[in-house]
C-alpha atoms as a PDB file:
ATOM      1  CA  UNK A   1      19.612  16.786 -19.259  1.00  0.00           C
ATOM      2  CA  UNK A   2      19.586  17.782 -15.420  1.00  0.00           C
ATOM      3  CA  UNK A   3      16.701  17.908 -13.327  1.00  0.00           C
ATOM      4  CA  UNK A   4      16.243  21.651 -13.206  1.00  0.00           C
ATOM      5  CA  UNK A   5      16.043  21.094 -16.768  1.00  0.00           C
ATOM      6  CA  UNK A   6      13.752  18.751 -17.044  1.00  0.00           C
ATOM      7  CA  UNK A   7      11.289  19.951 -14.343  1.00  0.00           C
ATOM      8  CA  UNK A   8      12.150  23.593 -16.151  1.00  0.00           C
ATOM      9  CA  UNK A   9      10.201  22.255 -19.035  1.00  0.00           C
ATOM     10  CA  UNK A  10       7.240  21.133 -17.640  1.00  0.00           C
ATOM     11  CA  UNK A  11       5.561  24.046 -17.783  1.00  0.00           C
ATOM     12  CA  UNK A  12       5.512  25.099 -21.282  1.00  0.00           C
ATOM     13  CA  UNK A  13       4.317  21.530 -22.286  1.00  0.00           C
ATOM     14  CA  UNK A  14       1.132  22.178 -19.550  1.00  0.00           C
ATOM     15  CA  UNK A  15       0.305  24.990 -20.795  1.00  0.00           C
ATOM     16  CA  UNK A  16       0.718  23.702 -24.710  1.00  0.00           C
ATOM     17  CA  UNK A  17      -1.307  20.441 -23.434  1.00  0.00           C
ATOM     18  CA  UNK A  18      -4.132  22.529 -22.925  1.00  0.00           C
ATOM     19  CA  UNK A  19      -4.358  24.472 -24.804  1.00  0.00           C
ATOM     20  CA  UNK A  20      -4.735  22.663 -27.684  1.00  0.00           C
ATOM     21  CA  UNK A  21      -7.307  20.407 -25.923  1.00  0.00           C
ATOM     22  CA  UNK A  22      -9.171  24.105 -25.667  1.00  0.00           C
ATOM     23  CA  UNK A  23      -9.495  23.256 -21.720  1.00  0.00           C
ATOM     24  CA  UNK A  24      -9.458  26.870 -19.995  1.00  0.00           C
ATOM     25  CA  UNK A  25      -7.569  27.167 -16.335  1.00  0.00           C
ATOM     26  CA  UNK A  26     -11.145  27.253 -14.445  1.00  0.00           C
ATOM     27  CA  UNK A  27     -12.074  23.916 -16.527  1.00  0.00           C
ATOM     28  CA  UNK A  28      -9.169  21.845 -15.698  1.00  0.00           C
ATOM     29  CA  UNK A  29      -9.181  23.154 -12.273  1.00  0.00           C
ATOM     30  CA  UNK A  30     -12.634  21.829 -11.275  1.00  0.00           C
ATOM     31  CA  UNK A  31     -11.611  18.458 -13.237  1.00  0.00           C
ATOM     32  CA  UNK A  32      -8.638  18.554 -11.082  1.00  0.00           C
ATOM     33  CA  UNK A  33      -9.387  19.751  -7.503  1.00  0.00           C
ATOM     34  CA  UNK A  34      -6.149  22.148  -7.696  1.00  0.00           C
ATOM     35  CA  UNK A  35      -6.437  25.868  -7.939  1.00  0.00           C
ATOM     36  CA  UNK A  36      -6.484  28.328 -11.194  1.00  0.00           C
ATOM     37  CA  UNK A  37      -3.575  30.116  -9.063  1.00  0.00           C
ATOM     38  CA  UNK A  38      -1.791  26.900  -8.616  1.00  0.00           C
ATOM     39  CA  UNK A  39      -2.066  25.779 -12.163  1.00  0.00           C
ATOM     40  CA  UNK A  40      -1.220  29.139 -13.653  1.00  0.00           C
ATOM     41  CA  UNK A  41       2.099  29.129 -11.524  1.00  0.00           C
ATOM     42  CA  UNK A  42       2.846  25.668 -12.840  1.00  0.00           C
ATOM     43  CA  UNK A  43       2.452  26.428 -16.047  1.00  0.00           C
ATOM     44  CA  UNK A  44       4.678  30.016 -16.095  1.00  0.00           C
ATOM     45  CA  UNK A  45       7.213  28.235 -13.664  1.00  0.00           C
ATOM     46  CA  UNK A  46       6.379  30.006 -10.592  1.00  0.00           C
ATOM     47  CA  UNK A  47       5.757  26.845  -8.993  1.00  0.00           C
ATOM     48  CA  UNK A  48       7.891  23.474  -8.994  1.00  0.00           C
ATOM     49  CA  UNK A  49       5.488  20.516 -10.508  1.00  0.00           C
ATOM     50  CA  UNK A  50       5.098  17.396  -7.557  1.00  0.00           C
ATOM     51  CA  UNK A  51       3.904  14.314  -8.621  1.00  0.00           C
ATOM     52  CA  UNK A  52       1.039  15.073  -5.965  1.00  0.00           C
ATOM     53  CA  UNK A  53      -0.090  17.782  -8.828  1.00  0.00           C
ATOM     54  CA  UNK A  54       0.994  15.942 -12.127  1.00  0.00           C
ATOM     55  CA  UNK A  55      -0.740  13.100 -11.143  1.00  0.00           C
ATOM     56  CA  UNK A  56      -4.789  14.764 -11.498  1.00  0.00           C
ATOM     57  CA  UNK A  57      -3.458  16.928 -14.623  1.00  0.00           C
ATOM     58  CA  UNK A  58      -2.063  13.947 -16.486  1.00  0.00           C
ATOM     59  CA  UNK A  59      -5.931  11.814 -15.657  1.00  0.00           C
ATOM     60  CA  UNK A  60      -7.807  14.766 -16.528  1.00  0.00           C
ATOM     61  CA  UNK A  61      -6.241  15.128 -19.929  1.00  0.00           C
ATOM     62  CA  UNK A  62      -5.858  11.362 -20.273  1.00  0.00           C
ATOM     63  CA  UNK A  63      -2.682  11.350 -21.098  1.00  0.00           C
ATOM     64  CA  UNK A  64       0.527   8.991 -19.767  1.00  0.00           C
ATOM     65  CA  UNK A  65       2.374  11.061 -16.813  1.00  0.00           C
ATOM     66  CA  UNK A  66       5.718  10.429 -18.871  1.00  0.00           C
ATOM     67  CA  UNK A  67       4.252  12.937 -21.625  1.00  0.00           C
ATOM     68  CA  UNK A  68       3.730  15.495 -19.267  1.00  0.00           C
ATOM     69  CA  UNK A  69       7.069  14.945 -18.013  1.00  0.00           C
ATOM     70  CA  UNK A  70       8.577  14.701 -21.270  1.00  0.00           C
ATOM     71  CA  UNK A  71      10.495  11.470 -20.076  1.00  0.00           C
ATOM     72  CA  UNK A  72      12.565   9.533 -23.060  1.00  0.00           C
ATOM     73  CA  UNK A  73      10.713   7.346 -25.085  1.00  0.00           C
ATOM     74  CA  UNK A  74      11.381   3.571 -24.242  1.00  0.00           C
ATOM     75  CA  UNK A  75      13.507   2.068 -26.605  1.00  0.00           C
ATOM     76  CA  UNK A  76      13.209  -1.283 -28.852  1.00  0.00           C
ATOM     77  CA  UNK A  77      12.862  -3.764 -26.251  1.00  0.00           C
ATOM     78  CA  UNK A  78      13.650  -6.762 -28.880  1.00  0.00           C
ATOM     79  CA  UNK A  79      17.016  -8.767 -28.533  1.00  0.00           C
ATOM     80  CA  UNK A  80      18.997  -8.434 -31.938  1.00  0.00           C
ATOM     81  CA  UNK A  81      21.639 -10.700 -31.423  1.00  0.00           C
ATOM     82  CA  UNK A  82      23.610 -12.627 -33.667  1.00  0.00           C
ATOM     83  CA  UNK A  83      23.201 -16.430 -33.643  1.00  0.00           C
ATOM     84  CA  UNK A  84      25.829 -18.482 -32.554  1.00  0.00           C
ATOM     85  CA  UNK A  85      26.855 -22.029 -33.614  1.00  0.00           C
ATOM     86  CA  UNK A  86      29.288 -24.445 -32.357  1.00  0.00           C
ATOM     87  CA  UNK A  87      29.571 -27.443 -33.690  1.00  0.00           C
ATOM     88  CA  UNK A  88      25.813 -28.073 -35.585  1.00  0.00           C
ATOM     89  CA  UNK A  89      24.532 -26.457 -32.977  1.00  0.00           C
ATOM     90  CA  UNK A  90      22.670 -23.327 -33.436  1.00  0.00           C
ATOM     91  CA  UNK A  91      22.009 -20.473 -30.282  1.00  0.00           C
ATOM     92  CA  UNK A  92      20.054 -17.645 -30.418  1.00  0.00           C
ATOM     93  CA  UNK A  93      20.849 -15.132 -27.335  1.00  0.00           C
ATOM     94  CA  UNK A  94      17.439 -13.705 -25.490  1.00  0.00           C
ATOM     95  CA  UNK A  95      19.628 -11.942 -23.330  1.00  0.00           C
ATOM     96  CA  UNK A  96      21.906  -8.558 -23.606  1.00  0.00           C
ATOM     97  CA  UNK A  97      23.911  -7.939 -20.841  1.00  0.00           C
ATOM     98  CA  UNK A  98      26.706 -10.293 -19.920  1.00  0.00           C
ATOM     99  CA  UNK A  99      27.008 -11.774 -16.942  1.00  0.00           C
ATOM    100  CA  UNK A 100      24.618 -12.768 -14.673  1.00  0.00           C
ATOM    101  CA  UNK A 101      21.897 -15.315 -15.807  1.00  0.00           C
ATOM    102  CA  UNK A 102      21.912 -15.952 -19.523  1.00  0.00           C
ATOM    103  CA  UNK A 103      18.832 -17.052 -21.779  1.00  0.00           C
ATOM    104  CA  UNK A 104      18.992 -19.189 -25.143  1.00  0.00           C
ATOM    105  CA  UNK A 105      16.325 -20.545 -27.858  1.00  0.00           C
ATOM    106  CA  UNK A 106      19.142 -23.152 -28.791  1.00  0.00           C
ATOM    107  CA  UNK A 107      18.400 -25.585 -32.351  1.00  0.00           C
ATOM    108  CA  UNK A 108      20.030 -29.071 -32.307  1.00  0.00           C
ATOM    109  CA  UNK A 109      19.593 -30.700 -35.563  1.00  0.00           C
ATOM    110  CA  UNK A 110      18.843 -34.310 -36.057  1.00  0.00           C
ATOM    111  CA  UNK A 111      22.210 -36.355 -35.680  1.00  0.00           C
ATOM    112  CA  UNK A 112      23.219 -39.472 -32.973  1.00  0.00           C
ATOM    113  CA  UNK A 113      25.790 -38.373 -31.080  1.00  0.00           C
ATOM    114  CA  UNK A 114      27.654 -40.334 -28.147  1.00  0.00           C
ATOM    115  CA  UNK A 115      27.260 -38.638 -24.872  1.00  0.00           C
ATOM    116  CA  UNK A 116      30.660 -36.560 -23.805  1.00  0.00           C
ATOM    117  CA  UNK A 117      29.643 -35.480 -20.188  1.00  0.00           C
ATOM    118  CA  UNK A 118      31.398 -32.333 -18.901  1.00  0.00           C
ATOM    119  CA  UNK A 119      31.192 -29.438 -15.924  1.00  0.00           C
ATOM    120  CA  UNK A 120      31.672 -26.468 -15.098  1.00  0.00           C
ATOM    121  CA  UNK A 121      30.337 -23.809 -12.509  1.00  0.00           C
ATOM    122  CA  UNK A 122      27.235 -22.430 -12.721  1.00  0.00           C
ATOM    123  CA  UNK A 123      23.056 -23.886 -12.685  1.00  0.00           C
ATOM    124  CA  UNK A 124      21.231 -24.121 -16.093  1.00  0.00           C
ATOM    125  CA  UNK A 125      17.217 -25.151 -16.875  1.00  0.00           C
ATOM    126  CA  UNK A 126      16.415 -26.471 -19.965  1.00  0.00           C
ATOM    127  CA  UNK A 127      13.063 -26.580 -21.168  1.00  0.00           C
ATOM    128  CA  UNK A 128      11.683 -28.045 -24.492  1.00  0.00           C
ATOM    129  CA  UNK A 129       9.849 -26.222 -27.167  1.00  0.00           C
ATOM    130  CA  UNK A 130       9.521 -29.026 -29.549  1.00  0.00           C
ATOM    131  CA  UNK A 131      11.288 -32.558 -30.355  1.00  0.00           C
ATOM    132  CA  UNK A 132      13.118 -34.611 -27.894  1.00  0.00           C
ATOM    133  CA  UNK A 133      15.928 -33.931 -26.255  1.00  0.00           C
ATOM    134  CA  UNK A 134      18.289 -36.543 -24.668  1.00  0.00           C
ATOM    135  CA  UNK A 135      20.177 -35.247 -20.911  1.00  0.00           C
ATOM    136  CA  UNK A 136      22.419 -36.820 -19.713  1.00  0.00           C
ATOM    137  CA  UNK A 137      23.185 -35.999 -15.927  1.00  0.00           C
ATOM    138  CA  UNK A 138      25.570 -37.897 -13.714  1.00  0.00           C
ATOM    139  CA  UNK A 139      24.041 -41.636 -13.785  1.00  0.00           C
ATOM    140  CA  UNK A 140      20.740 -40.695 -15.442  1.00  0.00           C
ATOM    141  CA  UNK A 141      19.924 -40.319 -18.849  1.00  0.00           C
ATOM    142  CA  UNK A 142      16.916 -39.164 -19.746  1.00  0.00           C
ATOM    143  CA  UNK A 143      14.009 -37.848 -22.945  1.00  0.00           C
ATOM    144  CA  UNK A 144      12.407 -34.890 -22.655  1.00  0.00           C
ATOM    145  CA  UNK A 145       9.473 -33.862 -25.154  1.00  0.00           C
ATOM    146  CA  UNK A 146       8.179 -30.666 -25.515  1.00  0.00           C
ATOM    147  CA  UNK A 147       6.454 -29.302 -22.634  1.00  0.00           C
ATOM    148  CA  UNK A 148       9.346 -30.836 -20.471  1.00  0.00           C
ATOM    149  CA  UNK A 149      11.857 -28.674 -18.034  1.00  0.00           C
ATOM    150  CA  UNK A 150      14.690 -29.935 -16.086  1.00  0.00           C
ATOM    151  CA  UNK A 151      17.537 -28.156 -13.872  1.00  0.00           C
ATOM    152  CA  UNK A 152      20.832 -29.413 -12.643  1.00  0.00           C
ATOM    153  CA  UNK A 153      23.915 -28.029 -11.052  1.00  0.00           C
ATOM    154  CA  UNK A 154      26.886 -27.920 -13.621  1.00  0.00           C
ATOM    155  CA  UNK A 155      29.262 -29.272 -11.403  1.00  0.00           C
ATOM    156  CA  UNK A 156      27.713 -32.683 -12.250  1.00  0.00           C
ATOM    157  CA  UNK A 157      28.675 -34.311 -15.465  1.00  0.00           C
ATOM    158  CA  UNK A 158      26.150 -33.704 -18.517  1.00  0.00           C
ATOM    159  CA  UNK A 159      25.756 -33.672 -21.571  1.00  0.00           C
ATOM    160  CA  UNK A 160      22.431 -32.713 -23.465  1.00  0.00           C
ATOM    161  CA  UNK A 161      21.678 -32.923 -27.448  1.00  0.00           C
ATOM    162  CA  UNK A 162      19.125 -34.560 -29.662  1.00  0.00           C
ATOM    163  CA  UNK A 163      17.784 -38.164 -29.185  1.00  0.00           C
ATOM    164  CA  UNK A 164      18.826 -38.769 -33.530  1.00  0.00           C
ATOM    165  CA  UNK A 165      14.800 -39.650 -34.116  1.00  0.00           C
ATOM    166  CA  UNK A 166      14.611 -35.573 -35.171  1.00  0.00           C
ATOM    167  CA  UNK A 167      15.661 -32.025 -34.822  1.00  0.00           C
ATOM    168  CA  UNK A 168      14.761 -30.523 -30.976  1.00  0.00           C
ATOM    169  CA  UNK A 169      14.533 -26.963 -30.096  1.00  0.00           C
ATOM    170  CA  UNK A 170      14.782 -25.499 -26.193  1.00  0.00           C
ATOM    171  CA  UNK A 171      14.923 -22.692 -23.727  1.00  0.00           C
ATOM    172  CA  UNK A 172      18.323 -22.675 -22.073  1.00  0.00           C
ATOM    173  CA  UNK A 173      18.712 -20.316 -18.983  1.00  0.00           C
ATOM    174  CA  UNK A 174      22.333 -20.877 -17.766  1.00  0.00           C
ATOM    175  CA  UNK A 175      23.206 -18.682 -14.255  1.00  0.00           C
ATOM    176  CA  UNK A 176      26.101 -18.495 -12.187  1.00  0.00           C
ATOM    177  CA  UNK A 177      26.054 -20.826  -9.028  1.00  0.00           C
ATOM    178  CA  UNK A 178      22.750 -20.304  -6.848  1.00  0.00           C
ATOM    179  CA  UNK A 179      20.659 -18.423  -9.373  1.00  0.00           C
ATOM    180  CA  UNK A 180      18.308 -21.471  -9.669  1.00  0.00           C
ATOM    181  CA  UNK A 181      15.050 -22.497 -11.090  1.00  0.00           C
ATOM    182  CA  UNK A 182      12.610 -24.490  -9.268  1.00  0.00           C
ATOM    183  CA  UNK A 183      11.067 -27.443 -12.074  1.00  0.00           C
ATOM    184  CA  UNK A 184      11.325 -30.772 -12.252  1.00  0.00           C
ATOM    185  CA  UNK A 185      11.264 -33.203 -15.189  1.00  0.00           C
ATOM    186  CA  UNK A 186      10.101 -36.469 -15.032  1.00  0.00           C
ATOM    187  CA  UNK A 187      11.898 -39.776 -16.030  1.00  0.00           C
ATOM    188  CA  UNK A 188      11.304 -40.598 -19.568  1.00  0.00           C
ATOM    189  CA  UNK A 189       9.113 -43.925 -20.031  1.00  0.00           C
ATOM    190  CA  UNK A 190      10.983 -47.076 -20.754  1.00  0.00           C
END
């Protein structure tokens, strides 16, 4: 739908706004500070509707300016992606468009593995919902609990997974080089 369209229909839906809220011209004119002249040209499409006018009509009628407008209705904003898992591992994708910086709930289950550091471009944060999870990055190895974030450059060897005492489940954001986060985790106790 083109703007001339859209604008052509504003109107129509003024003049249908109130009159079922039984609000005359002279009525919604002294609730809005713009003219019975004014309004009636807005309403027969005489005269284009401004924001500068839309904005008193839609707060006298107390109704969103998007209704007046008839702008699309938002759609579902909930991410309905498919789960993922690799090997044991489950992912769940918080994210829709590829590309860019990419967010995960990911679900390790409880199993010892033996560390197999890689790399690869990018940054990622991790941040733990609940269990432990074991990182290792470069020469540290650390255990994070819940509550616990940590960032690293890919390009340095890691490897991340559970510590074997339990399941562990955590927020992975994973960006392309210099999209970074800015938290710290702390050294697990030894």
């Amino acid at each position: 739908m083109s703007t001339d369209d859209v604008l052509a229909d504003v109107g129509p839906r003024l003049r249908r706004l109130r009159k079922e809220r039984e609000v005359t011209l002279a009525a919604l004119s002294e609730a809005t500070g713009i003219s019975v002249s004014t309004l009636s040209r807005l309403e027969s499409g005489l005269r284009k509707p401004s924001l500068e006018l839309l904005l008193p009509i839609a707060q006298a009628h107390q109704v969103p300016l998007d209704e007046l407008v008839g702008a699309p209705p938002v759609g579902d904003p909930r991410v309905r992606a498919k789960p993922i898992v690799r090997q044991g591992r489950t992912m769940y994708p918080l994210t829709r468009q590829p590309g860019g910086l990419q967010a995960y709930k990911v679900v390790e289950p409880q199993r010892a593995m033996e560390p197999d550091p890689r790399t690869h471009e990018g940054y990622e944060w991790l941040y733990v919902l609940s269990g432990r999870l074991r990182l290792v990055l470069g020469q540290h190895d650390v255990v994070l609990s819940a509550g616990e974030a940590a960032e690293f450059d890919t390009r340095v060897p890691h490897w991340f997974g559970s510590t074997g005492e339990g399941p562990v489940e955590f927020l992975s954001l994973f960006g392309p080089q210099g999209e970074r986060m800015h938290v710290r985790a702390r050294p697990a106790r030894t």
